[in-house]
Protein backbone atom coordinates (compact mmCIF):
# COMPACT_ATOMS: atom_id res chain seq x y z
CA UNK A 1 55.14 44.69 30.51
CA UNK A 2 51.95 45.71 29.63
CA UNK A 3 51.55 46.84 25.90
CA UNK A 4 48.36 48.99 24.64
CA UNK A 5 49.11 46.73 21.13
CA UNK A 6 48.97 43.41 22.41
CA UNK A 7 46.03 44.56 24.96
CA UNK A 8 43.96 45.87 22.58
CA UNK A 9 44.25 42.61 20.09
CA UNK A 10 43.69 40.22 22.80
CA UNK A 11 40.44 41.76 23.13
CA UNK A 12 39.69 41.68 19.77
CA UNK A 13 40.97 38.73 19.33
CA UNK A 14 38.58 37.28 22.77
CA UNK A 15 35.33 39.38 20.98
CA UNK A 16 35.97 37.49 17.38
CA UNK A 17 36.23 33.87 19.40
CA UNK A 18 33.11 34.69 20.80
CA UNK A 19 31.32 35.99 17.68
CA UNK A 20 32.54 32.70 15.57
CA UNK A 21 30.94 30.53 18.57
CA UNK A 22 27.42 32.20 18.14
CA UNK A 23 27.76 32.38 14.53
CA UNK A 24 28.76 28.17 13.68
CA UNK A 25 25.89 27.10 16.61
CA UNK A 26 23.30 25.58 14.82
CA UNK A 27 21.24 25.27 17.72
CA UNK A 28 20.48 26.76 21.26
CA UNK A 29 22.68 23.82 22.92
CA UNK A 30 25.54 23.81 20.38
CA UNK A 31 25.45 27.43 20.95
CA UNK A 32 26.07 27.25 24.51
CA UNK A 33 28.82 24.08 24.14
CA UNK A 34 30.41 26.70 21.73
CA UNK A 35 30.08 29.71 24.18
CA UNK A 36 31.74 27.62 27.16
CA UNK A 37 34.51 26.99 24.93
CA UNK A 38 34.95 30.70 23.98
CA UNK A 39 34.31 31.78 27.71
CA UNK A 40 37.51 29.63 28.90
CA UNK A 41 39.88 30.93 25.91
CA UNK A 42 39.05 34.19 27.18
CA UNK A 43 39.07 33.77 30.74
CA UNK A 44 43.00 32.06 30.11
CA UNK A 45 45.88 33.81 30.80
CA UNK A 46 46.32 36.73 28.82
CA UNK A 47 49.51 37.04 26.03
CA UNK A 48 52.09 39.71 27.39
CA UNK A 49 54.43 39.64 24.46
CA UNK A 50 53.94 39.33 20.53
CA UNK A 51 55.00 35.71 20.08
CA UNK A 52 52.53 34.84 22.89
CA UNK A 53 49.70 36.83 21.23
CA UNK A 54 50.41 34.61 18.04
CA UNK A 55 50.24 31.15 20.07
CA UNK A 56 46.40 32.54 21.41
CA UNK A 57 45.12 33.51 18.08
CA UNK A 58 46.45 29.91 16.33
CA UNK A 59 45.08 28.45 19.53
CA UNK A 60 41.83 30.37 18.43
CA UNK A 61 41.85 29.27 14.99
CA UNK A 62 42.60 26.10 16.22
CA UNK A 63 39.00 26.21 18.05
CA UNK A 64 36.97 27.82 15.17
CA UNK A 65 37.93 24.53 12.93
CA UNK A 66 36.91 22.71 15.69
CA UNK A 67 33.75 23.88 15.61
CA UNK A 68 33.54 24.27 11.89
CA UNK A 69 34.48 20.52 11.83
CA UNK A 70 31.42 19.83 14.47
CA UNK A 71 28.63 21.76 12.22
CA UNK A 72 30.03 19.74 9.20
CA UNK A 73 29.40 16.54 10.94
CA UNK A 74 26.26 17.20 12.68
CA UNK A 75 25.29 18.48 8.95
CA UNK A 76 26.17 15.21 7.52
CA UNK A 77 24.35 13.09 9.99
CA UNK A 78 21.31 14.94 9.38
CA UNK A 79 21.35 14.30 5.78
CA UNK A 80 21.93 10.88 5.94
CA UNK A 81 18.83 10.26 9.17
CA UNK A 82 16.44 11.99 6.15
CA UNK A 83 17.81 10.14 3.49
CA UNK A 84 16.86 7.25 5.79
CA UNK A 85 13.42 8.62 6.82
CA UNK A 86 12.59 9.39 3.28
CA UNK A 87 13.67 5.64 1.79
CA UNK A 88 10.86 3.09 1.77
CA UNK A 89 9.83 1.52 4.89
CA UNK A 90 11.17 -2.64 5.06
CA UNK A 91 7.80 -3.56 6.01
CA UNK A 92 6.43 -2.28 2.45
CA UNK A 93 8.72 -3.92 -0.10
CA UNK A 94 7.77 -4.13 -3.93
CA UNK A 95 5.21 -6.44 -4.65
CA UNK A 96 6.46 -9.87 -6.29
CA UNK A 97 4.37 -11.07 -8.91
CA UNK A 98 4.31 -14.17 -11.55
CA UNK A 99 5.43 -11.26 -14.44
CA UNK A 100 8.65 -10.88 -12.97
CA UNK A 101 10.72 -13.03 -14.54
């Protein structure tokens, strides 16, 4: 059975997955790991009855964390590479002198 409802929210549903992908990308190639991703949840079977529509868009939240959860780590990495970059270089240490008890 084909209903209009469940139709019509699939492809909502397929535009929003799609929208969240470009919108968490930091970057051109996280963009296009994230678009992949969105592509195939589209391109899957789509839900015929109202429980089934439920199962896609949990299965869609599902994916949005994921990629939430990818930005926060890529994030954190970065911090901690320029907290690294920024910290004095090992071949510089402080100067030891006789006034140093």
């Amino acid at each position: 059975m084909n209903d209009p409802f469940i139709q019509s929210e699939w492809r909502s549903l397929c535009k929003r997955v799609h929208g969240c992908a470009c919108t968490l990308a930091n970057d051109k190639s996280e963009e296009k790991i994230f678009e992949s991703q969105a592509h195939a949840f589209a391109s899957s079977e789509p839900p015929h009855r109202y429980s089934e529509l439920l199962a896609k868009v949990a299965e869609a939240a599902h994916l949005a964390v994921k990629w939430q959860s990818d930005v926060v780590h890529d994030s954190e990495d970065h911090w901690i590479d320029e907290a690294s970059d920024e910290s004095f270089p090992a071949s510089d240490p402080p100067a030891f002198t006789s006034t140093h008890a």
